[in-house]
Protein backbone atom coordinates (compact mmCIF):
# COMPACT_ATOMS: atom_id res chain seq x y z
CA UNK A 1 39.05 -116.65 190.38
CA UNK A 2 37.58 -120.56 189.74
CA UNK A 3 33.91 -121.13 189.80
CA UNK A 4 32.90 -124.25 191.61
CA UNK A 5 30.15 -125.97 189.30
CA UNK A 6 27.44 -127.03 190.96
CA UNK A 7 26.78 -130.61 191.38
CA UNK A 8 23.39 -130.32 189.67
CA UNK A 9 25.02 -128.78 186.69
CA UNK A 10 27.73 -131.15 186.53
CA UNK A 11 25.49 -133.78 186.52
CA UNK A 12 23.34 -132.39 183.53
CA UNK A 13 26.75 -131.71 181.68
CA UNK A 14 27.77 -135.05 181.59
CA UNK A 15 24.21 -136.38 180.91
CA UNK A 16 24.66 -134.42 177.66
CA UNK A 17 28.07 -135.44 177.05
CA UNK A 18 27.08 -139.24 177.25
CA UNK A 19 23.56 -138.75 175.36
CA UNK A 20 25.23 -137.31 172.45
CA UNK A 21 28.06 -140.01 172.84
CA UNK A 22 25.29 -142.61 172.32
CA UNK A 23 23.40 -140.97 169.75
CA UNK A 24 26.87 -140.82 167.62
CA UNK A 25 27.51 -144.23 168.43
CA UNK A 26 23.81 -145.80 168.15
CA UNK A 27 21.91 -143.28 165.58
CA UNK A 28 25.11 -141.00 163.72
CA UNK A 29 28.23 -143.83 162.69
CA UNK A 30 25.53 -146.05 161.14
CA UNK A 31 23.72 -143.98 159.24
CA UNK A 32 27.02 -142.18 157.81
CA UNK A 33 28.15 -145.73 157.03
CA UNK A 34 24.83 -146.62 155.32
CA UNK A 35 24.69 -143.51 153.22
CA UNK A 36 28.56 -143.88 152.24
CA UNK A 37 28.53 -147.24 151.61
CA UNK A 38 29.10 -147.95 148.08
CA UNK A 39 26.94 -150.94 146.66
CA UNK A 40 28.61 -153.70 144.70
CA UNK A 41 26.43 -156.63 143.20
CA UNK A 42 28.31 -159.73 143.16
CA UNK A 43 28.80 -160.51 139.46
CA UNK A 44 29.79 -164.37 138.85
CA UNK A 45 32.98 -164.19 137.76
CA UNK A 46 33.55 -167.82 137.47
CA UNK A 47 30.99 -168.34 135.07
CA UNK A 48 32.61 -166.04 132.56
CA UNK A 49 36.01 -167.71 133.25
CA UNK A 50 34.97 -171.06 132.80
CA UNK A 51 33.40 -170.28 129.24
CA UNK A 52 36.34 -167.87 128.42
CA UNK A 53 38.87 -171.43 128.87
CA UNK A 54 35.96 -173.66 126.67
CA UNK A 55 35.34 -171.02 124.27
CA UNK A 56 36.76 -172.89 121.71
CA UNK A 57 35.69 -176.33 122.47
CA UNK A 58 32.25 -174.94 122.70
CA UNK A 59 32.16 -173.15 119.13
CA UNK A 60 31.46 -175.94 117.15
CA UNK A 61 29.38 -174.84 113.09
CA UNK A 62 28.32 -177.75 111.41
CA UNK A 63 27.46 -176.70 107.89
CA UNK A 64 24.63 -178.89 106.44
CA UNK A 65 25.62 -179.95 102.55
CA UNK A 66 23.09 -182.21 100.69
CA UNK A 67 24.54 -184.10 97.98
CA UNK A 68 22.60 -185.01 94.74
CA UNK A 69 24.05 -187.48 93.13
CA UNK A 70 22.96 -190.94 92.72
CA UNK A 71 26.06 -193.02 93.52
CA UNK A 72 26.56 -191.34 96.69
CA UNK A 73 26.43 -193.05 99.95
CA UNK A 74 26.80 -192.92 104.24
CA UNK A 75 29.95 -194.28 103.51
CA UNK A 76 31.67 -192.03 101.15
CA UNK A 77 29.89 -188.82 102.19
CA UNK A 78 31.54 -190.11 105.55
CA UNK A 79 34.86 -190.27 104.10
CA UNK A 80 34.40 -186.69 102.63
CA UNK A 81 33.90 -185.77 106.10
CA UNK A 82 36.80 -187.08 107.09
CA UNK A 83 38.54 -185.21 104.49
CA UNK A 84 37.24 -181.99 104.64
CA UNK A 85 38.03 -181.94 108.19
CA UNK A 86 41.63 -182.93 107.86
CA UNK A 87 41.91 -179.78 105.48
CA UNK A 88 40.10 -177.63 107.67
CA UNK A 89 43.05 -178.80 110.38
CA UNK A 90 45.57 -178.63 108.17
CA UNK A 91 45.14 -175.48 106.65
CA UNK A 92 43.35 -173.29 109.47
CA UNK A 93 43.97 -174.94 112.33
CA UNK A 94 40.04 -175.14 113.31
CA UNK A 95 39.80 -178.22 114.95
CA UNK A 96 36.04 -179.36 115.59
CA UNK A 97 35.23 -175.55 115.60
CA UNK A 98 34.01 -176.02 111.87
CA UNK A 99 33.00 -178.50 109.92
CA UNK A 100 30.65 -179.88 106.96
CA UNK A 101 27.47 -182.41 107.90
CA UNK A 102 27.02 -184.03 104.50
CA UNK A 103 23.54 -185.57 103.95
CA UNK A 104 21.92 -187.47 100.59
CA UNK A 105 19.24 -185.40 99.06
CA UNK A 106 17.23 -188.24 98.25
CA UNK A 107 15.08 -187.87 101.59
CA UNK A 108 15.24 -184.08 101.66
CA UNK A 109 13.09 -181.59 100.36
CA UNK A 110 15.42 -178.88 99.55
CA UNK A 111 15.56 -176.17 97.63
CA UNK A 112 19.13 -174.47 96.50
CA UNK A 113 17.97 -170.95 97.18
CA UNK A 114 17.99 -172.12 100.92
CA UNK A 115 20.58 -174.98 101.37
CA UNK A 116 23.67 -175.91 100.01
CA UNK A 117 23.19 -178.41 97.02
CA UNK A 118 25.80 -180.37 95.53
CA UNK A 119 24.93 -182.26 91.87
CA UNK A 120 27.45 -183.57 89.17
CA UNK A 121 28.19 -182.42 85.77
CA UNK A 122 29.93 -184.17 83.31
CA UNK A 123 33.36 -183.26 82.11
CA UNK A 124 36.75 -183.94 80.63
CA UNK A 125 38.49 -182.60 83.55
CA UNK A 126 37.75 -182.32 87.58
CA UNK A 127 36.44 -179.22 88.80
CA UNK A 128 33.74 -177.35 90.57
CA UNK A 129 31.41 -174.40 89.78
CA UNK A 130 29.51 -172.38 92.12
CA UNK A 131 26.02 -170.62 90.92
CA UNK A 132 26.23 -166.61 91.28
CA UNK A 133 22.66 -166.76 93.00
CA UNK A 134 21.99 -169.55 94.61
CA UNK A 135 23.79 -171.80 96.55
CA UNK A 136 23.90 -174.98 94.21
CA UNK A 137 27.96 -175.97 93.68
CA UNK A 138 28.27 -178.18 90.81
CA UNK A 139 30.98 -181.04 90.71
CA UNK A 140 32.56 -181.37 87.13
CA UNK A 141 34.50 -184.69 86.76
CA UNK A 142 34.25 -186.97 84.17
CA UNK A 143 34.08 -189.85 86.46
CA UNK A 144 30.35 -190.87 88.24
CA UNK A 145 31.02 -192.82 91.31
CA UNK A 146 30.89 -190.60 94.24
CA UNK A 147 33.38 -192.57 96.26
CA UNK A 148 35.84 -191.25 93.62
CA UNK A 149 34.69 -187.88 94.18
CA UNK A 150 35.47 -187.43 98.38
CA UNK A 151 38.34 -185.38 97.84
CA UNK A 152 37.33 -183.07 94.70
CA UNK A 153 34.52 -182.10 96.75
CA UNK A 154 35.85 -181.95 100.26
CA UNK A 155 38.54 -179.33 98.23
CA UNK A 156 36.05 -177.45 96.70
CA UNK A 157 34.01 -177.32 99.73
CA UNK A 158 36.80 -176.17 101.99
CA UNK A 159 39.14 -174.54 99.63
CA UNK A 160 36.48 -172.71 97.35
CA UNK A 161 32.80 -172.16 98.56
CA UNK A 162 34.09 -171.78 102.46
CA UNK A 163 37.36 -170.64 102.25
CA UNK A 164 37.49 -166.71 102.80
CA UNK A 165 34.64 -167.74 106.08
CA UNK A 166 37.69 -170.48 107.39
CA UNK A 167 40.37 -167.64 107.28
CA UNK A 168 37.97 -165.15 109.32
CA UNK A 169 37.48 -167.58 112.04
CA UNK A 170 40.83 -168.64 112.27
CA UNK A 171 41.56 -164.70 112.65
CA UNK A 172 39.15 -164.14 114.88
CA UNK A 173 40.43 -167.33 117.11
CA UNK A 174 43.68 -165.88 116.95
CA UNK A 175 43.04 -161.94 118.05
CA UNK A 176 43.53 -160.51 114.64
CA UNK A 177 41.81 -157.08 114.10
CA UNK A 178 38.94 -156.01 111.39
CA UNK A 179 40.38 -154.02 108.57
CA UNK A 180 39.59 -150.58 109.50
CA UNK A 181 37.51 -150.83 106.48
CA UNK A 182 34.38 -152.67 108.58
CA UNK A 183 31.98 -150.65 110.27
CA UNK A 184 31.79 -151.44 114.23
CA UNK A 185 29.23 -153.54 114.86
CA UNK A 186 25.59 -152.34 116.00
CA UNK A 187 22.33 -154.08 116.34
CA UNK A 188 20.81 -151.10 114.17
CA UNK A 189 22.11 -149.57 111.33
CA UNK A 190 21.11 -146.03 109.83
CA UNK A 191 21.68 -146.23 106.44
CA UNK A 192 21.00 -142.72 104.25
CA UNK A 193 20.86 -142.27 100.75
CA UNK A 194 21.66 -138.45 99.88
CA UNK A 195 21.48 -136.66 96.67
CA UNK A 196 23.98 -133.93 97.12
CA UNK A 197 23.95 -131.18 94.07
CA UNK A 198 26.63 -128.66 93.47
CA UNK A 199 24.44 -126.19 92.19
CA UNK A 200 20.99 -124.64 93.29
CA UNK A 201 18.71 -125.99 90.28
CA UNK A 202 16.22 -128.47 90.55
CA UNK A 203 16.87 -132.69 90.37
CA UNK A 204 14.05 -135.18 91.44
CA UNK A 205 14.98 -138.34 91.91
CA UNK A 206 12.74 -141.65 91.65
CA UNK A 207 14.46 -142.91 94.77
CA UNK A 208 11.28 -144.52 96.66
CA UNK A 209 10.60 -146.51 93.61
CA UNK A 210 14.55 -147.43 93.13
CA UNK A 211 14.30 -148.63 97.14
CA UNK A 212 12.43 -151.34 96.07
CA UNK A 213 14.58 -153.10 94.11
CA UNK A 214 17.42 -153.04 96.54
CA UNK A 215 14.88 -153.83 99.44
CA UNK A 216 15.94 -157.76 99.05
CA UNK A 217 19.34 -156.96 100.37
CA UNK A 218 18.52 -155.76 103.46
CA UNK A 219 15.78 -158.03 103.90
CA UNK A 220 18.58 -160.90 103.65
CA UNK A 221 20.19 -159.28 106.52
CA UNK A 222 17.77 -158.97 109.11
CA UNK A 223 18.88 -161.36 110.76
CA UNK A 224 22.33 -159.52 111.41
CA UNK A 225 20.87 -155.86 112.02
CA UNK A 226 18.23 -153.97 111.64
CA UNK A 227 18.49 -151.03 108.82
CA UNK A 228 16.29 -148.08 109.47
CA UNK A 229 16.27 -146.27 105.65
CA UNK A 230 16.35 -142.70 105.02
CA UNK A 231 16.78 -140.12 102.22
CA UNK A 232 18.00 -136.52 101.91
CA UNK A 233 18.41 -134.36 99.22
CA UNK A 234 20.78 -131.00 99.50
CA UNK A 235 21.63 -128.56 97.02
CA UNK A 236 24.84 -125.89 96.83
CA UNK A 237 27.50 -128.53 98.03
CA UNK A 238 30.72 -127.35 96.46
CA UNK A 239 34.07 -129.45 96.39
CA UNK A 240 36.85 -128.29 97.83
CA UNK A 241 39.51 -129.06 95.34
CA UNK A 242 38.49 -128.25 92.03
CA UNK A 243 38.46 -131.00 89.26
CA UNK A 244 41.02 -131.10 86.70
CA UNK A 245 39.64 -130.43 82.87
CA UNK A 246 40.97 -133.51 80.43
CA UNK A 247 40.96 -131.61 76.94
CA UNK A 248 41.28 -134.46 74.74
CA UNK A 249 38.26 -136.68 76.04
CA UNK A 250 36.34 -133.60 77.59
CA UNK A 251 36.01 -134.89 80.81
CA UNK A 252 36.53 -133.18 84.39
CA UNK A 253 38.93 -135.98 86.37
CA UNK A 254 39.01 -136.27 89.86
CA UNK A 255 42.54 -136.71 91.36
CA UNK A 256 42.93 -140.12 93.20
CA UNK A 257 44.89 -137.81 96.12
CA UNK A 258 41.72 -135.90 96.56
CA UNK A 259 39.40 -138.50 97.09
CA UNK A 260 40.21 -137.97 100.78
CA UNK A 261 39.24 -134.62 100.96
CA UNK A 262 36.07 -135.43 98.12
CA UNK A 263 33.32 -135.09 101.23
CA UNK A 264 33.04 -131.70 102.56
CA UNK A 265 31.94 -132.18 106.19
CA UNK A 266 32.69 -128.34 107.19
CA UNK A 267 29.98 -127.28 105.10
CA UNK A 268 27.55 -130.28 103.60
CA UNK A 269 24.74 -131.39 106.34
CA UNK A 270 25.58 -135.15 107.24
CA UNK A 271 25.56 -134.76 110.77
CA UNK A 272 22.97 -137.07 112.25
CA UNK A 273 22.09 -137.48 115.94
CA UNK A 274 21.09 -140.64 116.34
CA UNK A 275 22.93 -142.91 118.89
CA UNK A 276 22.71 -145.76 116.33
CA UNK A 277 25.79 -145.51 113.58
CA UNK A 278 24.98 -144.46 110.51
CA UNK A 279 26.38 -146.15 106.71
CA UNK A 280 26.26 -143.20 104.14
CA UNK A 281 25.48 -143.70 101.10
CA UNK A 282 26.37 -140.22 98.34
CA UNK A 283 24.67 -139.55 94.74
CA UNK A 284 26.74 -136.09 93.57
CA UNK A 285 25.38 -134.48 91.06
CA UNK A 286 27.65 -132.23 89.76
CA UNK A 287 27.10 -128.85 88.06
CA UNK A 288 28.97 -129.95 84.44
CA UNK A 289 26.29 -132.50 84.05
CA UNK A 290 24.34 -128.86 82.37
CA UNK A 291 27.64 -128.13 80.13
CA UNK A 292 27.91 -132.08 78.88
CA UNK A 293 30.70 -132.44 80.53
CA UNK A 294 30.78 -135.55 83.14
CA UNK A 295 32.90 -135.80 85.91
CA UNK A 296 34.77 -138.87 86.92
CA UNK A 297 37.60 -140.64 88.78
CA UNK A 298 40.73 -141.17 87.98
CA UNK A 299 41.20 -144.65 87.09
CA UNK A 300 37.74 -146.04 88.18
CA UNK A 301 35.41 -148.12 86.42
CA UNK A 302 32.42 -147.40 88.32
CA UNK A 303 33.20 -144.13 89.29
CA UNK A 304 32.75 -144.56 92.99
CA UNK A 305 34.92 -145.16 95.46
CA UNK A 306 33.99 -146.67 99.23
CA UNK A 307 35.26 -144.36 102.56
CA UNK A 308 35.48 -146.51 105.29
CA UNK A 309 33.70 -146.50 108.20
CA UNK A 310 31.23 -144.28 106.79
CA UNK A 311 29.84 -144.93 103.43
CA UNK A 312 29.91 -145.04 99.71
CA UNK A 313 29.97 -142.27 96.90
CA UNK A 314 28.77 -142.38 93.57
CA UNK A 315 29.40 -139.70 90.69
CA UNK A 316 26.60 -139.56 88.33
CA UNK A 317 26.29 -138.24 85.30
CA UNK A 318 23.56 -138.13 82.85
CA UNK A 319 23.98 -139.79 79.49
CA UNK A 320 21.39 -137.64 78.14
CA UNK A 321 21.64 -134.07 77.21
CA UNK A 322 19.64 -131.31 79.68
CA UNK A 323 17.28 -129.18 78.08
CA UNK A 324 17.23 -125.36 78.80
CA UNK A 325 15.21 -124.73 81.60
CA UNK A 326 14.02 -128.08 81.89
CA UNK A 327 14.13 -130.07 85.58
CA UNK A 328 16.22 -132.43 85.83
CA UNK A 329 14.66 -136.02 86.68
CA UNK A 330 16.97 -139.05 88.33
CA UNK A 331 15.13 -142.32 86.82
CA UNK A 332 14.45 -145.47 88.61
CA UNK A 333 16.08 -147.11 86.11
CA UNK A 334 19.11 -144.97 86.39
CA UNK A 335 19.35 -145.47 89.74
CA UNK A 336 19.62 -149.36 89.44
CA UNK A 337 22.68 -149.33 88.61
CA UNK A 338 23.65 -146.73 91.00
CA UNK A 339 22.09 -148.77 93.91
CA UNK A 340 23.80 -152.13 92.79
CA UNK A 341 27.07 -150.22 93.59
CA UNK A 342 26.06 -149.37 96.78
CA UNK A 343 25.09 -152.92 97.62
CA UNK A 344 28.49 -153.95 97.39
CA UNK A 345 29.61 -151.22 99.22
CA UNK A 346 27.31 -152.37 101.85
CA UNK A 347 28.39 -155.97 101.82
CA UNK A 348 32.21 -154.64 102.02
CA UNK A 349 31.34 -152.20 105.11
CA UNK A 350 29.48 -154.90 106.74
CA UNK A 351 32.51 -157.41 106.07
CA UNK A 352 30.56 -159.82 104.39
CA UNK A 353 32.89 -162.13 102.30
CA UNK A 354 34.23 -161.62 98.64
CA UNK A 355 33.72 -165.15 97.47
CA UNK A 356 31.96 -166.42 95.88
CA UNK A 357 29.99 -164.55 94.17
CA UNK A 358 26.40 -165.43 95.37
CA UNK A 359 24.89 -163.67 97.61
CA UNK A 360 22.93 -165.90 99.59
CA UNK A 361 26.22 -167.84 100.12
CA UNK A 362 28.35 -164.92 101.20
CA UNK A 363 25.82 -163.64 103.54
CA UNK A 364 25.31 -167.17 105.06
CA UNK A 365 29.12 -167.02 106.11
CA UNK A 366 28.84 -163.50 107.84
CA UNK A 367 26.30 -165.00 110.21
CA UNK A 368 28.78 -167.34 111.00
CA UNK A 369 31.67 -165.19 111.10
CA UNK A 370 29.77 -162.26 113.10
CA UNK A 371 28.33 -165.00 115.54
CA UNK A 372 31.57 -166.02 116.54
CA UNK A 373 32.68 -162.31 116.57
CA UNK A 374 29.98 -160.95 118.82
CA UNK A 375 30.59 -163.99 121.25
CA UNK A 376 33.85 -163.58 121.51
CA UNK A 377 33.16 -159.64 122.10
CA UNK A 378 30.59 -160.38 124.60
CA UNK A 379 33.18 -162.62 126.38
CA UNK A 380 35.88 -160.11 126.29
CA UNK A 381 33.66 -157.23 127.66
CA UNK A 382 32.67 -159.31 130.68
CA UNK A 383 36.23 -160.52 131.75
CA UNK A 384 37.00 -156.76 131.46
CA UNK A 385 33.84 -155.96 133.51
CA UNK A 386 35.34 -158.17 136.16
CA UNK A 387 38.68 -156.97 136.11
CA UNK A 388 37.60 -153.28 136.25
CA UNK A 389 35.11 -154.15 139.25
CA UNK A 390 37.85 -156.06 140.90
CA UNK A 391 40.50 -153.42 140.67
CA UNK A 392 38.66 -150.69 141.41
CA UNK A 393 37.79 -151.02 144.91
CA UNK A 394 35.33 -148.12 145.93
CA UNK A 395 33.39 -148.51 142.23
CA UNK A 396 29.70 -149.09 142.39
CA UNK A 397 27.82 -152.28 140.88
CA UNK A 398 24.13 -151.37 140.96
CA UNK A 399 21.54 -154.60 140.51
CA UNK A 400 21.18 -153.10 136.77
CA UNK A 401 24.77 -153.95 136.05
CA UNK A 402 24.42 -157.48 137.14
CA UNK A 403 20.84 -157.99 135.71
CA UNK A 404 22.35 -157.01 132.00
CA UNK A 405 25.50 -159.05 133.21
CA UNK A 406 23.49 -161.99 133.70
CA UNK A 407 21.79 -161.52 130.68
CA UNK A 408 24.34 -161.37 128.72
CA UNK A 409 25.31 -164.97 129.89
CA UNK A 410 22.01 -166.16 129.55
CA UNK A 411 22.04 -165.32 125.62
CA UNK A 412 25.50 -166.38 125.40
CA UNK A 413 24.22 -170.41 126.04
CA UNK A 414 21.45 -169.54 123.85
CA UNK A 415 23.65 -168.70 121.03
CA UNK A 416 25.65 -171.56 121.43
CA UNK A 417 22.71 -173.73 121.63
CA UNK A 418 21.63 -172.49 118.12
CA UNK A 419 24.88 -172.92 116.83
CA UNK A 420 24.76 -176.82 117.91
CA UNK A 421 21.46 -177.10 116.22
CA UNK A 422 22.80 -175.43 112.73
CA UNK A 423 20.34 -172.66 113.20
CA UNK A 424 22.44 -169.95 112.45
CA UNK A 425 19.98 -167.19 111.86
CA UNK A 426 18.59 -167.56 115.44
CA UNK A 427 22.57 -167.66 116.76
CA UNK A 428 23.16 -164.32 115.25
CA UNK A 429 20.21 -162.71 116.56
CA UNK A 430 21.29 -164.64 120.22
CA UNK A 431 25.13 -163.38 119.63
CA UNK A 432 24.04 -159.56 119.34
CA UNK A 433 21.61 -159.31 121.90
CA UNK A 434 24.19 -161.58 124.41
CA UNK A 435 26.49 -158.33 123.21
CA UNK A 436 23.71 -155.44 123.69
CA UNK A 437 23.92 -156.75 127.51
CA UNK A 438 27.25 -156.76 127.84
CA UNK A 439 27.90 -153.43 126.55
CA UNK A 440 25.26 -152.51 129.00
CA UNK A 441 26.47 -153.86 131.83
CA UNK A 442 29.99 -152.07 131.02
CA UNK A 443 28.90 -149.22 130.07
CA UNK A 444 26.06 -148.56 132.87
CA UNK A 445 25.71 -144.96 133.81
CA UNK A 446 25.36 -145.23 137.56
CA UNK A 447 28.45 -147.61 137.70
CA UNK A 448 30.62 -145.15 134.90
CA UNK A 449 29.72 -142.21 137.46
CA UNK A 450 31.16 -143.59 140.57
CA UNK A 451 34.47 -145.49 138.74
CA UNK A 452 36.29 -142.20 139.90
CA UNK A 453 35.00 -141.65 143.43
CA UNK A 454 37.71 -142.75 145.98
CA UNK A 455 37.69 -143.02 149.44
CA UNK A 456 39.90 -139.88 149.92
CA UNK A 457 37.20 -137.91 149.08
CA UNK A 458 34.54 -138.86 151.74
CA UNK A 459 37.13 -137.05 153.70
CA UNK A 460 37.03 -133.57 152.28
CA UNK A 461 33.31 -133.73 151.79
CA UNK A 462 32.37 -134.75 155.14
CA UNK A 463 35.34 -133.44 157.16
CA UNK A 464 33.96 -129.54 157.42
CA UNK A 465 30.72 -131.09 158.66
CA UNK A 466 31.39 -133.71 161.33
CA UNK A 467 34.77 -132.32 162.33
CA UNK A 468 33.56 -129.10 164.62
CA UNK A 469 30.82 -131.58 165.95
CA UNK A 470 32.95 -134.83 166.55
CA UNK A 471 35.68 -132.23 167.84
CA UNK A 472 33.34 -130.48 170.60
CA UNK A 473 32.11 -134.14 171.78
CA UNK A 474 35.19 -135.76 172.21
CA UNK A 475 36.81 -132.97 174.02
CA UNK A 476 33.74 -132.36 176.46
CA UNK A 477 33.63 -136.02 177.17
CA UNK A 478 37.49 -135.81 177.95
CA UNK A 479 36.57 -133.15 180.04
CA UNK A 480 34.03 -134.91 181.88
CA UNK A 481 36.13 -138.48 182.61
CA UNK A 482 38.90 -136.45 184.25
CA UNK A 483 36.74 -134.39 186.46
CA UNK A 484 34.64 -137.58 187.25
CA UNK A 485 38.11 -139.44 188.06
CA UNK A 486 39.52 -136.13 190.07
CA UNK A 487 36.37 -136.20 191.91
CA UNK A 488 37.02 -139.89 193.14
CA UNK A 489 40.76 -138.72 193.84
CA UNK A 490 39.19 -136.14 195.88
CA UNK A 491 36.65 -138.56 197.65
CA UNK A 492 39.74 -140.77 198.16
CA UNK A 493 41.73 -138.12 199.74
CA UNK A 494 38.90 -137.12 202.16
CA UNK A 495 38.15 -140.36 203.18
CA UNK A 496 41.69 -141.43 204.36
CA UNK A 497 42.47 -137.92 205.88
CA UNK A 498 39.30 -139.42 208.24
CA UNK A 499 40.82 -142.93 208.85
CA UNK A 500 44.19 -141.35 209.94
């Protein structure tokens, strides 16, 4: 049999009903949408657009060249301009990008060690030389008036001194890929110089003093990375594949084929855990070096060879004999030679030009080439910031994403801004810290761990929860409307039942 509820009970019910109704509705549905709701920084994508479509109008190197020679004037350094430029055009499609600023080094102070010097030679035929350690280029031409001269030197300029930095940029315009050779770049470098030696005996090296004399080439790059030096010595590090014994010269030979399998990483300690990449750099010692018998490559004149992406490797052997007993000491003289190798192995994994062959020169036209690299990068990783962000609905942006973002921008203008003044040691530094940013902004960790959160799965995590609750309101607020409205049928009924 049916209960009558009492009107005070009734009343109480629904006051329930409707106070949890309005504490869902006021208190519950905001709070669930505040703590679901999935922040996303607006990042100004129209900024990066707009300097994506100008990149190339806005790249523009003007290489400063002071000419030394008497007869030379605005006129004709003007018209060597001109034709430098139309070479430059012609040959690698570089309009206004790059391009040489000719000045007379009459009212100048300048110094060849830091700027790019042109004087005249005599000679029977024309031609061009460029020093191997500075960066004076000598004009050879038995003529003397410079107006003569425009084209010799706008071809030696363009086609010799800058040529190998002209083909980079062009490649680099054009989307064209680093030899896997090239280490990625990194605002810090570890670079470690190991001793590894077969056997368990004894070998000092003077490697602290050797440092020293090497310590030029990294101070020339500082301005493209920062080096952080270390050394290692290990002993017992066998190779895999024996050498093979040459007879008639008394020599163990290392196969060119197993030059790929030369490093043992399964058993020789190179693992380092630093975040930074490190550029190795090998001294093996091997065990024959006691029996006078030296070990070298097949077919190699330095006995070295480069791995790429990871370092250098030089066999040594020592010219003099080993005493009985004695230990065995790695000069710092020995080493010099040793550690020149490795400085070219350096340049190569850094992708610093082949020609020519100064230095100074070479390393001039990486800052140029890895300016326009890392701005190009830094471009490339925003746009894809964007499009990631924008097609991916329900990812997070924290305020940390856009504040590297924005950054990244900032030091973008800055770099170009350097570039417009010639100061290309500041635009490097600019370039790599514009792409720092943007590799943090990509790469940000509370932005990485939401990128595969979707909506769908607010619903299985807060289904089991609200469900029974939501469930037992709705239905008991149901419940209540229709016996409210049967109620008024009721009082309806009554009231005509009266009339009649």
């Amino acid at each position: 049999m049916k209960t009558q509820e009492s009107a005070t009970s009734a009343t109480v019910r629904r006051s329930i009903i409707y106070l949890m109704c309005a504490f869902i509705v006021s208190c519950g549905l905001p709070m669930f949408l505040y703590t679901t709701l999935i922040y996303r920084a607006e990042l100004p994508a129209d900024e990066v657009n707009s300097r994506l479509m100008d990149f190339r109008d806005a790249i523009s190197f003007e290489v400063p060249v002071y000419v030394d020679i008497p007869t030379a004037d605005d006129e004709s350094l003007l018209a060597c301009e001109k034709a430098a430029k139309s070479l430059i055009e012609h040959d690698y499609a570089l309009k206004n990008t790059w391009k040489l600023l000719l000045k007379k080094a009459e009212s100048h102070t300048i110094n060849p060690n830091e700027h790019y010097v042109v004087v005249l030679k005599s000679g029977d035929n024309d031609d061009f030389e460029v020093s191997s350690t500075s960066k004076l280029i000598t004009l050879i031409s038995p003529r003397t008036d410079f107006s003569l001269m425009t084209y010799l030197l706008a071809g030696a300029l363009v086609k010799g001194v800058f040529s190998e930095e002209l083909g980079v940029m062009e490649s680099i315009f054009y989307g064209i890929k680093d030899l896997d050779l090239v280490m990625p770049y990194s605002s810090t470098y570890n670079v470690v110089f190991n001793l590894f030696v077969e056997n368990g005996k004894p070998v000092n090296w003077e490697i602290e003093k050797a440092l020293m004399k090497i310590q030029p080439v990294f101070d020339s790059l500082q301005h493209y990375s920062n080096f952080k030096i270390s050394t290692q010595v290990q002993y017992y590090s066998k190779l895999r594949t024996e050498p093979v014994f040459d007879e008639l010269r008394n020599v163990n030979i290392i196969k060119k084929n197993d030059l790929s399998t030369f490093i043992n990483f399964g058993d020789w300690n190179l693992n380092n855990n630093d975040i930074h990449p490190s550029i190795n750099f090998l001294i093996y010692f091997s065990e024959s070096n006691y029996k006078k018998v030296p070990l070298e490559i097949e077919d190699s004149t330095t006995n070295s060879f480069l791995i790429p992406q990871w370092g250098g490797v030089q066999i040594f052997n020592k010219k003099m004999p080993i005493l009985d007993g004695s230990v065995v000491t790695i000069s710092e003289l020995e080493l010099e030679n040793v550690l020149a190798t490795f400085a070219s192995q350096l340049f190569d994994l850094l992708g610093v030009p082949k020609t020519p062959k100064s230095p100074s020169i070479r390393i001039d036209s990486l800052h140029r080439v890895r300016t326009l690299k890392n701005l190009k990068t830094t471009l490339d990783n925003l746009a894809s910031l964007i499009k990631l962000t924008d097609s991916l609905n329900e990812i997070s942006i924290p305020e940390s994403t856009k504040a590297h973002f924005m950054e990244s921008v900032s030091l973008y203008d800055q770099a170009l801004e350097a570039i417009k003044k010639s100061d290309f040691s500041s635009a490097i530094e600019y370039s790599s810290e514009s792409l720092t940013s943007s590799n943090k902004a990509f790469f940000e960790k509370e932005m990485v761990q939401q990128a595969y959160f979707p909506s769908e799965h607010k619903l299985a995590v807060f289904l089991p929860l609200l469900g029974p609750l939501c469930t037992i309101t709705i239905l008991g607020l149901i419940k209540s409307l229709k016996d409210k409205k049967s109620k008024q049928n009721e009082k309806k009924d009554v009231e005509l039942k009266k009339d009649i």
